[in-house]
C-alpha atoms as a PDB file:
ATOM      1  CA  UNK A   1     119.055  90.546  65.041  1.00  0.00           C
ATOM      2  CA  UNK A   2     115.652  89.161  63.818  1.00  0.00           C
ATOM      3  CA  UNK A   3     113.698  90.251  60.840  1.00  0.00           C
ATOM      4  CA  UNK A   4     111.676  92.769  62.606  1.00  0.00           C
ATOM      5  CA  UNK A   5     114.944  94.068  64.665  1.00  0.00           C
ATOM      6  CA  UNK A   6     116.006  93.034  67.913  1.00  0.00           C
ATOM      7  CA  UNK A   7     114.195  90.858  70.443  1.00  0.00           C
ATOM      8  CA  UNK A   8     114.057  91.438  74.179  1.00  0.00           C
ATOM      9  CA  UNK A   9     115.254  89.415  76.248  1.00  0.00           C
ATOM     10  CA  UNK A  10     113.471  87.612  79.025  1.00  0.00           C
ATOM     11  CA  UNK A  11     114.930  89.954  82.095  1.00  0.00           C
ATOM     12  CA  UNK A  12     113.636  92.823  79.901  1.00  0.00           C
ATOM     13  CA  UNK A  13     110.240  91.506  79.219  1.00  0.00           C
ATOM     14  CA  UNK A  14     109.796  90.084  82.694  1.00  0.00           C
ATOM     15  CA  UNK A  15     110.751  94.329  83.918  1.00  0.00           C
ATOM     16  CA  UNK A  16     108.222  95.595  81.547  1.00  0.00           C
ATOM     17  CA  UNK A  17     105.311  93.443  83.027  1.00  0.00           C
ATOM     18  CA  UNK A  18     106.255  94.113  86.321  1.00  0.00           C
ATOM     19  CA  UNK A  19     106.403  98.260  85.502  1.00  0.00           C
ATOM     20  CA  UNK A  20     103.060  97.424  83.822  1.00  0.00           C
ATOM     21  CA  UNK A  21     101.905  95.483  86.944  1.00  0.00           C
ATOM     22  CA  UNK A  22     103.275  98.152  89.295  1.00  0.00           C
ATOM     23  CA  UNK A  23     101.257 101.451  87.353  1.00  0.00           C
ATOM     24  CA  UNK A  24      98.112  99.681  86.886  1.00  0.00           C
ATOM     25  CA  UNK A  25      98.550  99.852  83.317  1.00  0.00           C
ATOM     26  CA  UNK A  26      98.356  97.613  79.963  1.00  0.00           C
ATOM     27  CA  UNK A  27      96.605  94.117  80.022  1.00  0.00           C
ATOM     28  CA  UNK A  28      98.792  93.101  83.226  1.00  0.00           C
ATOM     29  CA  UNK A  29      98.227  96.231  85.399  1.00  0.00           C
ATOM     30  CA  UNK A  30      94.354  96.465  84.624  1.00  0.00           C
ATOM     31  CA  UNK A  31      94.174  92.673  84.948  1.00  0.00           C
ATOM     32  CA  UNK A  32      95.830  92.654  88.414  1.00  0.00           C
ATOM     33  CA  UNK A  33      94.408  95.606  89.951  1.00  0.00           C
ATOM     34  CA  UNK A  34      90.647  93.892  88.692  1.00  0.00           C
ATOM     35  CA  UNK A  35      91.720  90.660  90.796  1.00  0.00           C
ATOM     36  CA  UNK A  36      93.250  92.156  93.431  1.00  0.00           C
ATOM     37  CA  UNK A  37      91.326  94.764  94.960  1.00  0.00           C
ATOM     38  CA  UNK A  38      92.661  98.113  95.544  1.00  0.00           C
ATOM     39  CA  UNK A  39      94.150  97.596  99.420  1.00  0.00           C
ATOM     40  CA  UNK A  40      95.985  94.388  98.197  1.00  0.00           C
ATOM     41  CA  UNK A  41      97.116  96.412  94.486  1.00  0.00           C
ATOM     42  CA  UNK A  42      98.286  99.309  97.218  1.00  0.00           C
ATOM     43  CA  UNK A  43     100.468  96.530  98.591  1.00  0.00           C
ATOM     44  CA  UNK A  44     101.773  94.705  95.332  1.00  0.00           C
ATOM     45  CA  UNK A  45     102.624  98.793  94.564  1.00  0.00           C
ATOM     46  CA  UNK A  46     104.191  99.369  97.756  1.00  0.00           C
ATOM     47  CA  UNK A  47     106.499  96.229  97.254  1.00  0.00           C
ATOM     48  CA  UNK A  48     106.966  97.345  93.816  1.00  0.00           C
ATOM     49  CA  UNK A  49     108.376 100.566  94.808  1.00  0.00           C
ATOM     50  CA  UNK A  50     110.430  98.673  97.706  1.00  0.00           C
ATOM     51  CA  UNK A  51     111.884  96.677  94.846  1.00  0.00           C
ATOM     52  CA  UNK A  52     112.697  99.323  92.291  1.00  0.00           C
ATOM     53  CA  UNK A  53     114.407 101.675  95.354  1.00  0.00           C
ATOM     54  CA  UNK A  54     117.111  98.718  96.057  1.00  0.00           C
ATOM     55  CA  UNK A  55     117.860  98.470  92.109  1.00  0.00           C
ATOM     56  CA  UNK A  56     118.405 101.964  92.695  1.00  0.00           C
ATOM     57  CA  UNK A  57     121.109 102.035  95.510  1.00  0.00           C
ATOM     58  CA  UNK A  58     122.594  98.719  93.759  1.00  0.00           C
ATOM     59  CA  UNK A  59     123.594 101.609  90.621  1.00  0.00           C
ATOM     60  CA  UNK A  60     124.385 104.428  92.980  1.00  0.00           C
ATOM     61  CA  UNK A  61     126.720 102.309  94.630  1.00  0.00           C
ATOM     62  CA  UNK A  62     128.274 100.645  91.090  1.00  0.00           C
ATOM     63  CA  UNK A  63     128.378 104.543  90.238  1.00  0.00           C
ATOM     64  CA  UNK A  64     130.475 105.643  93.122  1.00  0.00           C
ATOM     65  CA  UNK A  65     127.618 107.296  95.238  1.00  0.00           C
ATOM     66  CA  UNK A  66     129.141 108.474  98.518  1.00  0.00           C
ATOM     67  CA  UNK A  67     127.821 106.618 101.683  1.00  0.00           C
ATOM     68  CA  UNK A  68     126.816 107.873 105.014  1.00  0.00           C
ATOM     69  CA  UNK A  69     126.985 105.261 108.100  1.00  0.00           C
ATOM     70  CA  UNK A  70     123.741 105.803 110.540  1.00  0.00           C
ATOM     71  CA  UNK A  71     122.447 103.671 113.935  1.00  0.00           C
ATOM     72  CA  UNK A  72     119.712 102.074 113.487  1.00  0.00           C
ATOM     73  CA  UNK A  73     116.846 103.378 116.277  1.00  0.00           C
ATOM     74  CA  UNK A  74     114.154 100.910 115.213  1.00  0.00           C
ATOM     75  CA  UNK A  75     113.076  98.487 112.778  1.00  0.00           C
ATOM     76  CA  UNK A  76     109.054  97.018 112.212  1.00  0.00           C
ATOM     77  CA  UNK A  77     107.972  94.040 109.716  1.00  0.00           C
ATOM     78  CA  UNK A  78     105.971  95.319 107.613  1.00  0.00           C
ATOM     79  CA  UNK A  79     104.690  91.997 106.504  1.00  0.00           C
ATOM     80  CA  UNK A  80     105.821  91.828 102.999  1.00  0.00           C
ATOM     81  CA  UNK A  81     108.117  89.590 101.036  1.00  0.00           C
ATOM     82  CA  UNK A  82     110.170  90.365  97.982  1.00  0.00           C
ATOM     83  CA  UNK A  83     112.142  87.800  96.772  1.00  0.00           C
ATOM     84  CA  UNK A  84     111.775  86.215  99.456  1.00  0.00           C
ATOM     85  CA  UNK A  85     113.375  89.305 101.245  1.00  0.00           C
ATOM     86  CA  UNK A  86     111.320  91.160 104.102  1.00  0.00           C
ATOM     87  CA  UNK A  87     110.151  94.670 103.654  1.00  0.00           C
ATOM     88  CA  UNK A  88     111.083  96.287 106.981  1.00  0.00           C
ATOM     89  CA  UNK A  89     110.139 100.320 108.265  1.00  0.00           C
ATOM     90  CA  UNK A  90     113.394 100.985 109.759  1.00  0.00           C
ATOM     91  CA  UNK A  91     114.489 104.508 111.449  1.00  0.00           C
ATOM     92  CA  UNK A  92     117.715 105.182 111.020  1.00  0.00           C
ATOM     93  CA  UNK A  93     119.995 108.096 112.418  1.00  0.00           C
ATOM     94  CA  UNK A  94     123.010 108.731 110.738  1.00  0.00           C
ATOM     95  CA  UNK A  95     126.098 109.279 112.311  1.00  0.00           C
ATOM     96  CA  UNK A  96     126.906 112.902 113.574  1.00  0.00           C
ATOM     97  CA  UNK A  97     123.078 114.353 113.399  1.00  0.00           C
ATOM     98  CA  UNK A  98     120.231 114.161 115.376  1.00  0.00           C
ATOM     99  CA  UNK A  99     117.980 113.763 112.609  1.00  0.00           C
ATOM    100  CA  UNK A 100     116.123 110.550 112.344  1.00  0.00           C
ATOM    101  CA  UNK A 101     114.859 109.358 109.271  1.00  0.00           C
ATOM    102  CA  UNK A 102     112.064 106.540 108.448  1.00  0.00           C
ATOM    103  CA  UNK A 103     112.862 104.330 105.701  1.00  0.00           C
ATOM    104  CA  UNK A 104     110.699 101.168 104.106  1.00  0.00           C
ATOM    105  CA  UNK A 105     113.159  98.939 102.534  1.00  0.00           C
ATOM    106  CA  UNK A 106     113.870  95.710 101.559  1.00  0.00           C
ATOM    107  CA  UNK A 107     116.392  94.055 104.058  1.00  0.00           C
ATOM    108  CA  UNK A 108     118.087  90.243 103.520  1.00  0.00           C
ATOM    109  CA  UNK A 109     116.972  87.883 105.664  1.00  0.00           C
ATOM    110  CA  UNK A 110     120.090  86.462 105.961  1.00  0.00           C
ATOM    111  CA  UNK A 111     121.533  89.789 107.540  1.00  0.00           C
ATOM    112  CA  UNK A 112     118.002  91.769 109.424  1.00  0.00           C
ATOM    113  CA  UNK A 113     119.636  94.596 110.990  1.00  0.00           C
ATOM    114  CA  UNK A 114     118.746  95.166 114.750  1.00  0.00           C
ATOM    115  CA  UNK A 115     118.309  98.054 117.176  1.00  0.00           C
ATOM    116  CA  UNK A 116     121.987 100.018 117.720  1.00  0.00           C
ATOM    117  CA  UNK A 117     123.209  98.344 114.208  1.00  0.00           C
ATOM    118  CA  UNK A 118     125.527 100.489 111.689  1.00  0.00           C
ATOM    119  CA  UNK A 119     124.410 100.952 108.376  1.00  0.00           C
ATOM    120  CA  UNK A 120     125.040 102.520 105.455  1.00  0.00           C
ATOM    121  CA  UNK A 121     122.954 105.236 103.420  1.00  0.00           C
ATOM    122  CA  UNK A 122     122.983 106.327 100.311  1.00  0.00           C
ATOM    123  CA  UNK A 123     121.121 109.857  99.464  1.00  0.00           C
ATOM    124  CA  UNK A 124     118.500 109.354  97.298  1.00  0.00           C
ATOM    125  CA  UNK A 125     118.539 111.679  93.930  1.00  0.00           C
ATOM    126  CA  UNK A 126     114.655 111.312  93.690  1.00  0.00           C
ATOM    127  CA  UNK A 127     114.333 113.487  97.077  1.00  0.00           C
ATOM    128  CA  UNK A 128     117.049 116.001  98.214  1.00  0.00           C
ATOM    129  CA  UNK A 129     117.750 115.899 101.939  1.00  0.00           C
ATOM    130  CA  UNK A 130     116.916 112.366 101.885  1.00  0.00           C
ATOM    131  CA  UNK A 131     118.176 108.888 102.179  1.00  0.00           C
ATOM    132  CA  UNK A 132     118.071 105.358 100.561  1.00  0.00           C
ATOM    133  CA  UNK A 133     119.115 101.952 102.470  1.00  0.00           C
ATOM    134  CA  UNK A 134     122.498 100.736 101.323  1.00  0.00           C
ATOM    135  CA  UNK A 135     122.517  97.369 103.253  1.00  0.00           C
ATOM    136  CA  UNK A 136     125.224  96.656 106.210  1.00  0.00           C
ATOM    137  CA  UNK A 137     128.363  97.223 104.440  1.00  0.00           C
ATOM    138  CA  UNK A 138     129.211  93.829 104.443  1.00  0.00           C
ATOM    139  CA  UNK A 139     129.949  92.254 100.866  1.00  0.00           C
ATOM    140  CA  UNK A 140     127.629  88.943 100.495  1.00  0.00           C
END
């Protein structure tokens, strides 16, 4: 502990820029949404929110979160990279209902899921009734 308390570290200051980056606010936000342009900040928020969602399932799935398998019915680049990881649209219907739902999520590139794929879901706590991408069910 420092003088003037504790310091962050740099995974928490690098997450703070990128929340600043993401709402458009403090130096970074205003600064990137200035250069950027508003349809190219839509994207960098879009990706941003893409991001966030699969830290999401990553601590609904440490938690315990139940999964639900579903066939995948179609999948469209979107065009994006995070990480180096596509963004995909996929539409997914889970197993047992003839629901479909449409989901933009980050996907590895090591493991794209196709057309007729399983995969697992995760319901998403931030919108009841729907779901979050939980990857393949294969451990990496």
């Amino acid at each position: 502990m420092g003088i003037f308390g504790r310091r962050k570290s740099r995974e928490e200051k690098a997450a703070e820029i990128a929340g600043q980056v993401a709402s458009g606010k403090g130096f970074y936000g205003r600064a990137t949404r200035a250069f950027l342009g508003n349809e190219d900040y839509a994207r960098v928020q879009q990706s941003m929110g893409a991001y966030n969602s699969g830290l999401g399932v990553q601590q609904l799935l440490a938690a315990g979160a139940p999964t639900t398998t579903a066939v995948v019915v179609s999948i469209a680049d979107t065009g994006q990279l995070v990480n180096h990881d596509p963004v995909v649209d996929l539409v997914v219907q889970p197993t047992g209902s003839t629901e479909r739902f449409p989901l933009r999520t980050i996907v590895s590139k090591l493991r794209i899921p196709r057309t007729g794929d399983q995969v697992l879901l995760v319901a998403d706590p931030a919108n009841p009734g729907g779901y979050l991408y939980a990857g393949d069910g294969v451990t990496p």
